[in-house]
Protein backbone atom coordinates (compact mmCIF):
# COMPACT_ATOMS: atom_id res chain seq x y z
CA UNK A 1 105.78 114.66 236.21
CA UNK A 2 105.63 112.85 239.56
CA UNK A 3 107.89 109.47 240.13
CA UNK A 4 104.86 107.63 239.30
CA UNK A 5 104.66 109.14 236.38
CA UNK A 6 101.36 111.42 236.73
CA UNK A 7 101.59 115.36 235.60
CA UNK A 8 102.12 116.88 238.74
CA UNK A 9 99.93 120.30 239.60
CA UNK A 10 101.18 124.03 239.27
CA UNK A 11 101.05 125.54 242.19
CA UNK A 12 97.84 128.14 241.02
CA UNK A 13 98.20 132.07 240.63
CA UNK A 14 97.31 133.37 244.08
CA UNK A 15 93.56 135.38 243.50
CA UNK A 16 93.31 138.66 243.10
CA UNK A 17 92.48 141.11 245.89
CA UNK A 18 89.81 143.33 244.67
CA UNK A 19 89.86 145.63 247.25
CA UNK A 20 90.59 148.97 245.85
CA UNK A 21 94.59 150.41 247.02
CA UNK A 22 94.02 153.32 248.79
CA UNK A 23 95.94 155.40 246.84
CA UNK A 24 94.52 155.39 244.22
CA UNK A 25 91.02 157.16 245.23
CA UNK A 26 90.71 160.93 245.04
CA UNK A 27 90.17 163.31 247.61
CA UNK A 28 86.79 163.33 247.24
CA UNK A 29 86.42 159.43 247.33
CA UNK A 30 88.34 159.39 250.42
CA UNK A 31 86.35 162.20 252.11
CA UNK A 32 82.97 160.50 251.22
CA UNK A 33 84.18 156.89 252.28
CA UNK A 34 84.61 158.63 255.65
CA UNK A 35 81.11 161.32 255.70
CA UNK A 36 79.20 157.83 255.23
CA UNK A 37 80.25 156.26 258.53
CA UNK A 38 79.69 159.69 260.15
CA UNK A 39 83.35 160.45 260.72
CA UNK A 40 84.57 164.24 261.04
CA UNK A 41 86.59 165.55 257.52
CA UNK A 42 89.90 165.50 259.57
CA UNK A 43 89.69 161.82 259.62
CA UNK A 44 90.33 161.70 256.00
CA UNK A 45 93.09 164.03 255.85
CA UNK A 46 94.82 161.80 258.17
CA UNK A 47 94.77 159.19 256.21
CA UNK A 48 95.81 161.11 253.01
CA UNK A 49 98.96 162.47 254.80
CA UNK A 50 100.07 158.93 256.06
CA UNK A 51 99.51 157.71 252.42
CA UNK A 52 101.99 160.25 250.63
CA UNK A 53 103.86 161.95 253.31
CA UNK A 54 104.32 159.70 256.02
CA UNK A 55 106.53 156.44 255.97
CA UNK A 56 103.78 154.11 257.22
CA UNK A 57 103.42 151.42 255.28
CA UNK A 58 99.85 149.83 256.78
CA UNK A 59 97.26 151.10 258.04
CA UNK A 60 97.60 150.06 261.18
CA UNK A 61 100.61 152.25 261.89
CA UNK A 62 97.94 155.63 261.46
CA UNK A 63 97.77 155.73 265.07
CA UNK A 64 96.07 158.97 264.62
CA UNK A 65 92.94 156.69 264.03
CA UNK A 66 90.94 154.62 266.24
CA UNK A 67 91.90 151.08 266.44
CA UNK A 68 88.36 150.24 265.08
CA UNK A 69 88.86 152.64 261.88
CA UNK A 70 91.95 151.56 261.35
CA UNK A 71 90.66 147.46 260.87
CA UNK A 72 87.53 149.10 258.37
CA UNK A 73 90.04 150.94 256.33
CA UNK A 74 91.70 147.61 256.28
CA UNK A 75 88.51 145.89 255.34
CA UNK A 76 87.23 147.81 252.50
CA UNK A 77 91.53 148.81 250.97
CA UNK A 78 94.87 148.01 250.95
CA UNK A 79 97.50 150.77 251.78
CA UNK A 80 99.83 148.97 249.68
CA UNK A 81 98.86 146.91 246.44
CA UNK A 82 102.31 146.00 245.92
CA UNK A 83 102.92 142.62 247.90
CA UNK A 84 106.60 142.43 247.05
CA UNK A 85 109.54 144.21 245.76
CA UNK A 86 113.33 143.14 244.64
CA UNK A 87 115.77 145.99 244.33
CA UNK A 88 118.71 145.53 242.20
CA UNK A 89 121.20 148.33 242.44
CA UNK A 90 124.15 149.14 239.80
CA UNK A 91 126.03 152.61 239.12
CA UNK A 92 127.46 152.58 242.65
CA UNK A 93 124.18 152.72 244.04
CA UNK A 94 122.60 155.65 241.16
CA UNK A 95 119.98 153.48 239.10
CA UNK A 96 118.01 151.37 241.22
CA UNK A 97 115.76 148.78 239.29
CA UNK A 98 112.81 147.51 241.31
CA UNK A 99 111.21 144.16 240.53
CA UNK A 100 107.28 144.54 241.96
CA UNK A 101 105.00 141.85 242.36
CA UNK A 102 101.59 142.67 242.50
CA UNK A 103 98.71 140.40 244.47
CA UNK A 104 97.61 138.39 241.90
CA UNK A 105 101.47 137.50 240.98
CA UNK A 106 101.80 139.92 237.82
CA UNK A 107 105.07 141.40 238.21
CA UNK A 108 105.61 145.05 236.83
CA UNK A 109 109.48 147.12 236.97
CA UNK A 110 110.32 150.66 237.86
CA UNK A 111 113.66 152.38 238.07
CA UNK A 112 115.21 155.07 239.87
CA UNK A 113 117.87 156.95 238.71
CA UNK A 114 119.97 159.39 240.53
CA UNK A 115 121.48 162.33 238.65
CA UNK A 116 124.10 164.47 241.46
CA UNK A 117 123.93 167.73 241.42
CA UNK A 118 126.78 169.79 238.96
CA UNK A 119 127.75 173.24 238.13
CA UNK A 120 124.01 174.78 237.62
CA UNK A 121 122.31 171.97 238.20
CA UNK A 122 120.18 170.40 240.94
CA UNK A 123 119.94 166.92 242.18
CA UNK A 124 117.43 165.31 240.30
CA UNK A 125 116.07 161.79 241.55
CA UNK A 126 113.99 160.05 237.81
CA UNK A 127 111.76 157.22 238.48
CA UNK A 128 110.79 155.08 235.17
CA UNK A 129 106.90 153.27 236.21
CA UNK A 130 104.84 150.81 234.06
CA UNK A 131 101.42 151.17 233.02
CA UNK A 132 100.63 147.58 232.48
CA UNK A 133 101.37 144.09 233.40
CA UNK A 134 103.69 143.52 230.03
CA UNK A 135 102.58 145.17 227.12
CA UNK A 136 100.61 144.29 223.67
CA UNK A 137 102.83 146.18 221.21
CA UNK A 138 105.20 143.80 220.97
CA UNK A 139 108.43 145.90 219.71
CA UNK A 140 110.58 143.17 218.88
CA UNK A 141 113.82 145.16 220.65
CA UNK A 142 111.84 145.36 224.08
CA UNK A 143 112.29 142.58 226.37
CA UNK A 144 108.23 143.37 227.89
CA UNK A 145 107.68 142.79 223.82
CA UNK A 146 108.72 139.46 224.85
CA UNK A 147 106.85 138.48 227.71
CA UNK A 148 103.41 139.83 225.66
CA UNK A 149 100.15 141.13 227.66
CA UNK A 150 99.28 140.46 230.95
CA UNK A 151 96.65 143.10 232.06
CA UNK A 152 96.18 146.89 232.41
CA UNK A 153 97.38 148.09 236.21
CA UNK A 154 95.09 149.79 238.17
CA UNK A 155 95.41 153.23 239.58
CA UNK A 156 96.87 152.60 243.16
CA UNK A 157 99.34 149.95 241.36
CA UNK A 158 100.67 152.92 239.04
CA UNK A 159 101.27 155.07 242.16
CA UNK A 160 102.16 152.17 244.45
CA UNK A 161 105.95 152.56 242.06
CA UNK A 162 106.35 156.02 243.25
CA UNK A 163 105.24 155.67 247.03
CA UNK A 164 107.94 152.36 247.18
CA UNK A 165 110.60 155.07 245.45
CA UNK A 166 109.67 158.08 247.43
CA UNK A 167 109.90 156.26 250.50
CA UNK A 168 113.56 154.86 249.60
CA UNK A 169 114.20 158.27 248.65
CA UNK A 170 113.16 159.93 252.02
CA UNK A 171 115.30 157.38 254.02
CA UNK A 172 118.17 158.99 252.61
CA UNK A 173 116.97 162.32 252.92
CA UNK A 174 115.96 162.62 249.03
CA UNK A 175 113.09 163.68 247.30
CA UNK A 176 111.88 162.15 243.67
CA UNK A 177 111.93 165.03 241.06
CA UNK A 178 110.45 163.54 238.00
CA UNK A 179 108.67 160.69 236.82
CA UNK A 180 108.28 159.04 233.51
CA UNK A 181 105.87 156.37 232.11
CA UNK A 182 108.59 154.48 230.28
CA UNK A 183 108.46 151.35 232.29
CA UNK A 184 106.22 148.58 230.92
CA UNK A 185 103.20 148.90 228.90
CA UNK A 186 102.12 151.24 226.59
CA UNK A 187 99.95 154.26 228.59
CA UNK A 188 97.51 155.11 226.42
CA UNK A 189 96.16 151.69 225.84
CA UNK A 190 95.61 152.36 229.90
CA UNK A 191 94.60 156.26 229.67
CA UNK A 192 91.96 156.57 232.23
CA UNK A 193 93.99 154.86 234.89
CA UNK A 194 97.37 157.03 233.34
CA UNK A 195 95.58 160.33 233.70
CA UNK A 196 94.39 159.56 237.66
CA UNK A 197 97.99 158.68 238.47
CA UNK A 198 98.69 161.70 237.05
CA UNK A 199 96.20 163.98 238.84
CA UNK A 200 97.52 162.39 242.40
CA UNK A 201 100.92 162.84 241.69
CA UNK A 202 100.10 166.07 240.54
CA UNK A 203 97.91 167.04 243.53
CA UNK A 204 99.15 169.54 246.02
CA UNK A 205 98.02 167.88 248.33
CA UNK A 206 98.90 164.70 247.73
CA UNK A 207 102.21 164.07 246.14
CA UNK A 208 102.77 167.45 244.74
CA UNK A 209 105.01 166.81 241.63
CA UNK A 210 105.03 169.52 239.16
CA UNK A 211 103.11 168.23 236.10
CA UNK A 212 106.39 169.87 234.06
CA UNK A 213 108.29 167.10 235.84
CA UNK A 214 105.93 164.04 234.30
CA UNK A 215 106.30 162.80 231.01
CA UNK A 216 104.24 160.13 229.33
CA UNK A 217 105.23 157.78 226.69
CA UNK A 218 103.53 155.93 223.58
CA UNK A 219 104.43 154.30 220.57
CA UNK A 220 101.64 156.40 218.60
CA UNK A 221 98.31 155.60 219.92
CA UNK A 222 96.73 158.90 217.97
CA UNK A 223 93.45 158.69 219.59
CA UNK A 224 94.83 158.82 222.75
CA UNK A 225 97.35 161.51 221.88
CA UNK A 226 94.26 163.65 220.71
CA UNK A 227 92.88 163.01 223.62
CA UNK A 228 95.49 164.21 226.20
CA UNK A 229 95.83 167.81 223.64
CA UNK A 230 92.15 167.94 224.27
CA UNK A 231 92.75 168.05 227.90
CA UNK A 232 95.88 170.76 227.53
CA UNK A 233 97.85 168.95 230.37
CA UNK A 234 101.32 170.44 230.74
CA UNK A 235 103.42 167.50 231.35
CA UNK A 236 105.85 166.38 228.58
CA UNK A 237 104.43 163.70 225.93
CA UNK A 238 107.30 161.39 224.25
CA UNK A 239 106.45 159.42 221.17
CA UNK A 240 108.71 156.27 220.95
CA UNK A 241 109.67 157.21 216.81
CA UNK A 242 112.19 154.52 216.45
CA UNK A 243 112.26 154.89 212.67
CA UNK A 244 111.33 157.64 209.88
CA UNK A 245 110.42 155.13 207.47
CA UNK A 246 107.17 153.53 207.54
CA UNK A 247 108.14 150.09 206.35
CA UNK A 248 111.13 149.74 209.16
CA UNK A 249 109.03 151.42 212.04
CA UNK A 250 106.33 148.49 211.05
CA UNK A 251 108.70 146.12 212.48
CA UNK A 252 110.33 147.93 214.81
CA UNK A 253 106.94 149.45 216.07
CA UNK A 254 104.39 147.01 215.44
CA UNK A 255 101.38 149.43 215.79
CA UNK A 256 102.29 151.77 213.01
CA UNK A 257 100.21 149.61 210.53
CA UNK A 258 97.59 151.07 212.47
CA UNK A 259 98.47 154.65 212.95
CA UNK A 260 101.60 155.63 210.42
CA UNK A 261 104.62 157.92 210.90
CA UNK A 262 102.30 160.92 209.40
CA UNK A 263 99.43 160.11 211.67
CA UNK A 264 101.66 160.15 214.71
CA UNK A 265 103.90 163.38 214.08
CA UNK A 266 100.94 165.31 212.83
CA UNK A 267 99.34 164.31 216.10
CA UNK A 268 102.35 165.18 218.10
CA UNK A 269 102.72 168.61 216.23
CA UNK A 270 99.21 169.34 217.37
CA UNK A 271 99.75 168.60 220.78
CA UNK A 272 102.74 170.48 221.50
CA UNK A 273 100.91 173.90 219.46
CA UNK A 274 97.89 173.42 221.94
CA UNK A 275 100.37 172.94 225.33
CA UNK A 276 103.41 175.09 224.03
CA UNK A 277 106.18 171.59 225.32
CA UNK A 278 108.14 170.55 223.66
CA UNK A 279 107.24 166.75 222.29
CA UNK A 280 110.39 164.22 222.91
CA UNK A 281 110.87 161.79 220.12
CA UNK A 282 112.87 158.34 221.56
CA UNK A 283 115.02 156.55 218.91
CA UNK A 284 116.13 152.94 219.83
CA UNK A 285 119.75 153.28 217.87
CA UNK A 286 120.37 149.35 216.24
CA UNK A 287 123.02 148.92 214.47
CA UNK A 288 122.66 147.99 210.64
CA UNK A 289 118.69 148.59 211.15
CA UNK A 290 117.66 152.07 211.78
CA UNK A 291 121.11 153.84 211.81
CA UNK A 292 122.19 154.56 208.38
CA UNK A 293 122.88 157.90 206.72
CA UNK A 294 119.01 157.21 204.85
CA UNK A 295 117.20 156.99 208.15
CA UNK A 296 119.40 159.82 210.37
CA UNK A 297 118.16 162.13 206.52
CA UNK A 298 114.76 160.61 206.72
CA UNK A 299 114.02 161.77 210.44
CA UNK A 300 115.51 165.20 209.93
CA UNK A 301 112.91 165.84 207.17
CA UNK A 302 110.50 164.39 209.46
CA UNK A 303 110.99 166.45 212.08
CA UNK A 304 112.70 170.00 210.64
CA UNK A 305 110.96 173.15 212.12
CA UNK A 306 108.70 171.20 214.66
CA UNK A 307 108.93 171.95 218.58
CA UNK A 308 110.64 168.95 219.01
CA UNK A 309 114.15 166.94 220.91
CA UNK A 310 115.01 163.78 219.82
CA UNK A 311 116.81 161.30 222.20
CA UNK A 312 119.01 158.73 220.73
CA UNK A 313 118.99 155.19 223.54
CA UNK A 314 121.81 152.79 222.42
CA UNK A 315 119.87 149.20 222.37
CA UNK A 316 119.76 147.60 225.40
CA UNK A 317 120.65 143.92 225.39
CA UNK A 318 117.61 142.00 224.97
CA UNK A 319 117.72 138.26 224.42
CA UNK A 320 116.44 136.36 221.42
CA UNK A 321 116.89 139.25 218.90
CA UNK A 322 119.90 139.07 216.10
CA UNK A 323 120.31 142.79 217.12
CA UNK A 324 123.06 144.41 218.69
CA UNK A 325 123.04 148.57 219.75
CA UNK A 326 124.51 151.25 217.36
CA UNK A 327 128.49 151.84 217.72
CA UNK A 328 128.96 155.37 219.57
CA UNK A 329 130.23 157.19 216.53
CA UNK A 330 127.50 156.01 214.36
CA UNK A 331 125.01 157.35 216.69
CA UNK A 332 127.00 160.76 216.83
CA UNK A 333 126.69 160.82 213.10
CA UNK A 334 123.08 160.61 212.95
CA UNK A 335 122.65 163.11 215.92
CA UNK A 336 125.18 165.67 213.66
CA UNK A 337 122.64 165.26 210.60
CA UNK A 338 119.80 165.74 212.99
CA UNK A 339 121.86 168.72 214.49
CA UNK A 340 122.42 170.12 211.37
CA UNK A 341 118.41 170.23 210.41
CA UNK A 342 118.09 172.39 213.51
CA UNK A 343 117.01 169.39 215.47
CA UNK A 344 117.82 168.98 219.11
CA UNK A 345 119.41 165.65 219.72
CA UNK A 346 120.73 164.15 222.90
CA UNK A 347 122.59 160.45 223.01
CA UNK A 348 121.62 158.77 226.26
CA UNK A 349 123.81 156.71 227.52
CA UNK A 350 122.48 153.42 229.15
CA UNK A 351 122.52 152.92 232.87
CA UNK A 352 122.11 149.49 234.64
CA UNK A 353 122.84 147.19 232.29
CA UNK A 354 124.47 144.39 234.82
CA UNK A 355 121.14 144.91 236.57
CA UNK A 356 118.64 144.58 233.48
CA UNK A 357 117.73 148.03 234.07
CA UNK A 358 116.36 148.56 230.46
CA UNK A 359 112.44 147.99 230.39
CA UNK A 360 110.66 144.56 231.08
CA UNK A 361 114.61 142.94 231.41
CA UNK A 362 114.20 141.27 235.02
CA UNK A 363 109.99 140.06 234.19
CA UNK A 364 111.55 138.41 231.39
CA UNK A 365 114.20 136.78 233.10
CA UNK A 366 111.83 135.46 235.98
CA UNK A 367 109.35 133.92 232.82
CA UNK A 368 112.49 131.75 232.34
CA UNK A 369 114.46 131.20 228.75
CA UNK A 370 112.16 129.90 225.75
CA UNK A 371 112.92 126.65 223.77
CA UNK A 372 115.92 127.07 221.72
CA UNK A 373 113.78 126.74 219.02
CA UNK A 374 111.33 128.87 219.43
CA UNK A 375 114.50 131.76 219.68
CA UNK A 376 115.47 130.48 216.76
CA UNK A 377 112.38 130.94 214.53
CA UNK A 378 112.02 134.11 216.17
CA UNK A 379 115.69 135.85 215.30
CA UNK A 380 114.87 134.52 211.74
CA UNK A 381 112.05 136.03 211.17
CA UNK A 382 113.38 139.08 212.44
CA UNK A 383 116.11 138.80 210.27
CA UNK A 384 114.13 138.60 207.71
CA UNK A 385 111.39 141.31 208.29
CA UNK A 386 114.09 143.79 208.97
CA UNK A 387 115.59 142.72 205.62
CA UNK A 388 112.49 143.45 203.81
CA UNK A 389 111.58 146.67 205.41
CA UNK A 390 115.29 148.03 204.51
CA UNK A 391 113.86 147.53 201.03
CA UNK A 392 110.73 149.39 201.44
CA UNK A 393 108.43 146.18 201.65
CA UNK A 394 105.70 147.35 204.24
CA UNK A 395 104.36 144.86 206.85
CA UNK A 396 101.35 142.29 206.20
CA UNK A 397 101.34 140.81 209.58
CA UNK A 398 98.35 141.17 211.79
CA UNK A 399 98.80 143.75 214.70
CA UNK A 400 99.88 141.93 218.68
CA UNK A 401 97.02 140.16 220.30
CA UNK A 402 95.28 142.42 222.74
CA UNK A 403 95.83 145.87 220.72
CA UNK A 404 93.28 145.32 218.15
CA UNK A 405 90.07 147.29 219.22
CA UNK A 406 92.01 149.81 222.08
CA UNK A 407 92.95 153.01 220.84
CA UNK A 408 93.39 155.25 223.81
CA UNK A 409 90.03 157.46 223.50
């Protein structure tokens, strides 16, 4: 309210800029874009190699080009479609988490993560990316699952995260080795624009990232993970499992009361017999919830004799939940039994947490802290769900807003 007492005005969203990001178009796009103003096929090659190879962050600094190309380029795409970026650094300097804000004012996280080289090992340089503005799955253990559904990002926004981190990268005379789709959003409820993020990082002549060094996430859209073993693409899928018990996963994972534990394994199997990878199952490890000797015995008869690796994430911290990550020897437990079904287990260890480096953390904390009552109601009914689904009691709830009708295909 103003002093005299009249509601004073929100300063509005800034509009979106609809001009396509130039990274995002294909070779072929770019190569036509420049045939139709009668330009030799150099010209686009140019521009191509100061998109992904060269530190030039406008087009204006391609001063390869004509002055007069460079303003039409500028006309009809932007070079960058990320308008702003916050870095956070913890680790002593190895995870970097990097707060983007896009140009209509959705803000979307990535995170790099350096791994030195060791005895047989090379440097390798992991950047998490989102897939959407929030996300409309709405795991209750997920800070994004907080801040709900905001919109799908476009092509050149996906990429945009890896040009900002290859960039930092090069600086320091680095080179990104592997990305994931871990970051916000769930990618196969954004598939089309997933798969041509893919291609250009992919693309020898583009970014040139081994598609054995991509992995893509979901929580179990089966349509779309038909889809992708349809295609055969060679890059690792990981299935966000959480739970090996349908009546616990529906609350941990709200869409399973659309596609169940057997849907999404029997999907997974398929896909890994049609690629020959290996499929990575991620387990959230919460302590009381989806730790105990029944689940660790449920996923090991889940997942005996497939071509599989289960990863076992302590919780991060995420506000307004009554739930707290897994003590250390409870999740070495559960990895033994899933050892001793023949199951290959890893425990991550968290990185960043002083930084909110755990997905959709520093989005939530810019949305600002709900009413205390509102996180009230919310950790009891959590409470209470959880409860029930430790006693079998499946889910009646309706799936998140803005999932129903999207599967992926």
């Amino acid at each position: 309210m103003t002093a005299s007492g009249t509601p004073a005005l929100l300063p509005m969203a800034p509009a979106r800029d609809e001009r396509p990001g130039i990274s995002g178009l294909a070779r072929d796009e770019l190569a036509a874009w420049f045939e139709a103003r009668g330009e030799p096929a150099y010209r686009a090659r140019q521009v191509a190699d100061a998109t992904w190879r060269a530190p030039a962050t406008s087009f204006g600094e391609i001063r390869t080009l004509p002055a007069s190309l460079r303003d039409h380029l500028d006309a009809s795409y932007r070079f960058d479609t990320v308008s702003d970026t916050e870095l956070r650094l913890s680790d002593g300097g190895l995870t970097e988490k990097g707060l983007h804000r896009l140009s209509d004012g959705a803000l979307v996280e990535s995170v790099l993560m350096h791994y030195p080289a060791r005895s047989g090992q090379r440097e390798r340089n992991t950047l998490c990316i989102s897939s959407q503005a929030g996300c409309a799955v709405g795991c209750p253990f997920c800070a994004t699952g907080e801040l709900g559904f905001t919109r799908d990002l476009e092509t050149a926004e996906i990429v945009d995260q890896v040009r900002h981190a290859a960039r930092r990268l090069a600086a320091a005379g680095r080179r990104l080795t592997n990305v994931v789709f871990m970051g916000m959003g769930e990618p196969l409820l954004n598939l089309d624009r997933v798969l041509e993020a893919v291609d250009a990082l992919n693309d020898p002549k583009r970014f040139a990232l081994g598609a054995r060094h991509i992995t893509v996430s979901t929580s179990g859209v089966v349509p779309g993970m038909a889809r992708l073993t349809a295609l055969g693409p060679q890059f690792t899928l990981a299935v966000s499992l959480h739970a090996a018990r349908d009546a616990l996963r529906d609350v941990l994972v709200p869409l399973n009361r659309r596609w169940p534990i057997a849907d999404v394994v029997e999907a997974a199997r398929a896909h890994a017999l049609a690629t020959g990878r290996r499929v990575s199952y991620e387990v959230t490890m919460i302590s009381g919830v989806n730790d105990t000797p029944a689940d660790a015995d449920a996923m090991a008869d889940l997942l005996r004799g497939d071509h599989a690796h289960v990863n076992l994430i302590p919780m991060n911290p995420v506000a307004h939940t009554p739930w707290t990550a897994s003590p250390m020897d409870v999740i070495e437990r559960f990895a033994a039994t899933l050892g001793d079904a023949g199951i290959g287990t890893t425990i991550r260890r968290n990185r960043g947490q002083e930084i909110g480096a755990a997905c959709g953390q520093l989005a939530a904390e810019r949305a600002g802290e709900p009413p205390a009552a509102a996180v009230a109601r919310r950790r009891e009914r959590l409470i209470g769900e959880s409860a029930a689904a430790l006693r079998g009691e499946r889910s009646r709830k309706p799936l998140p807003a803005g999932t129903a009708g999207r599967d992926g295909a």
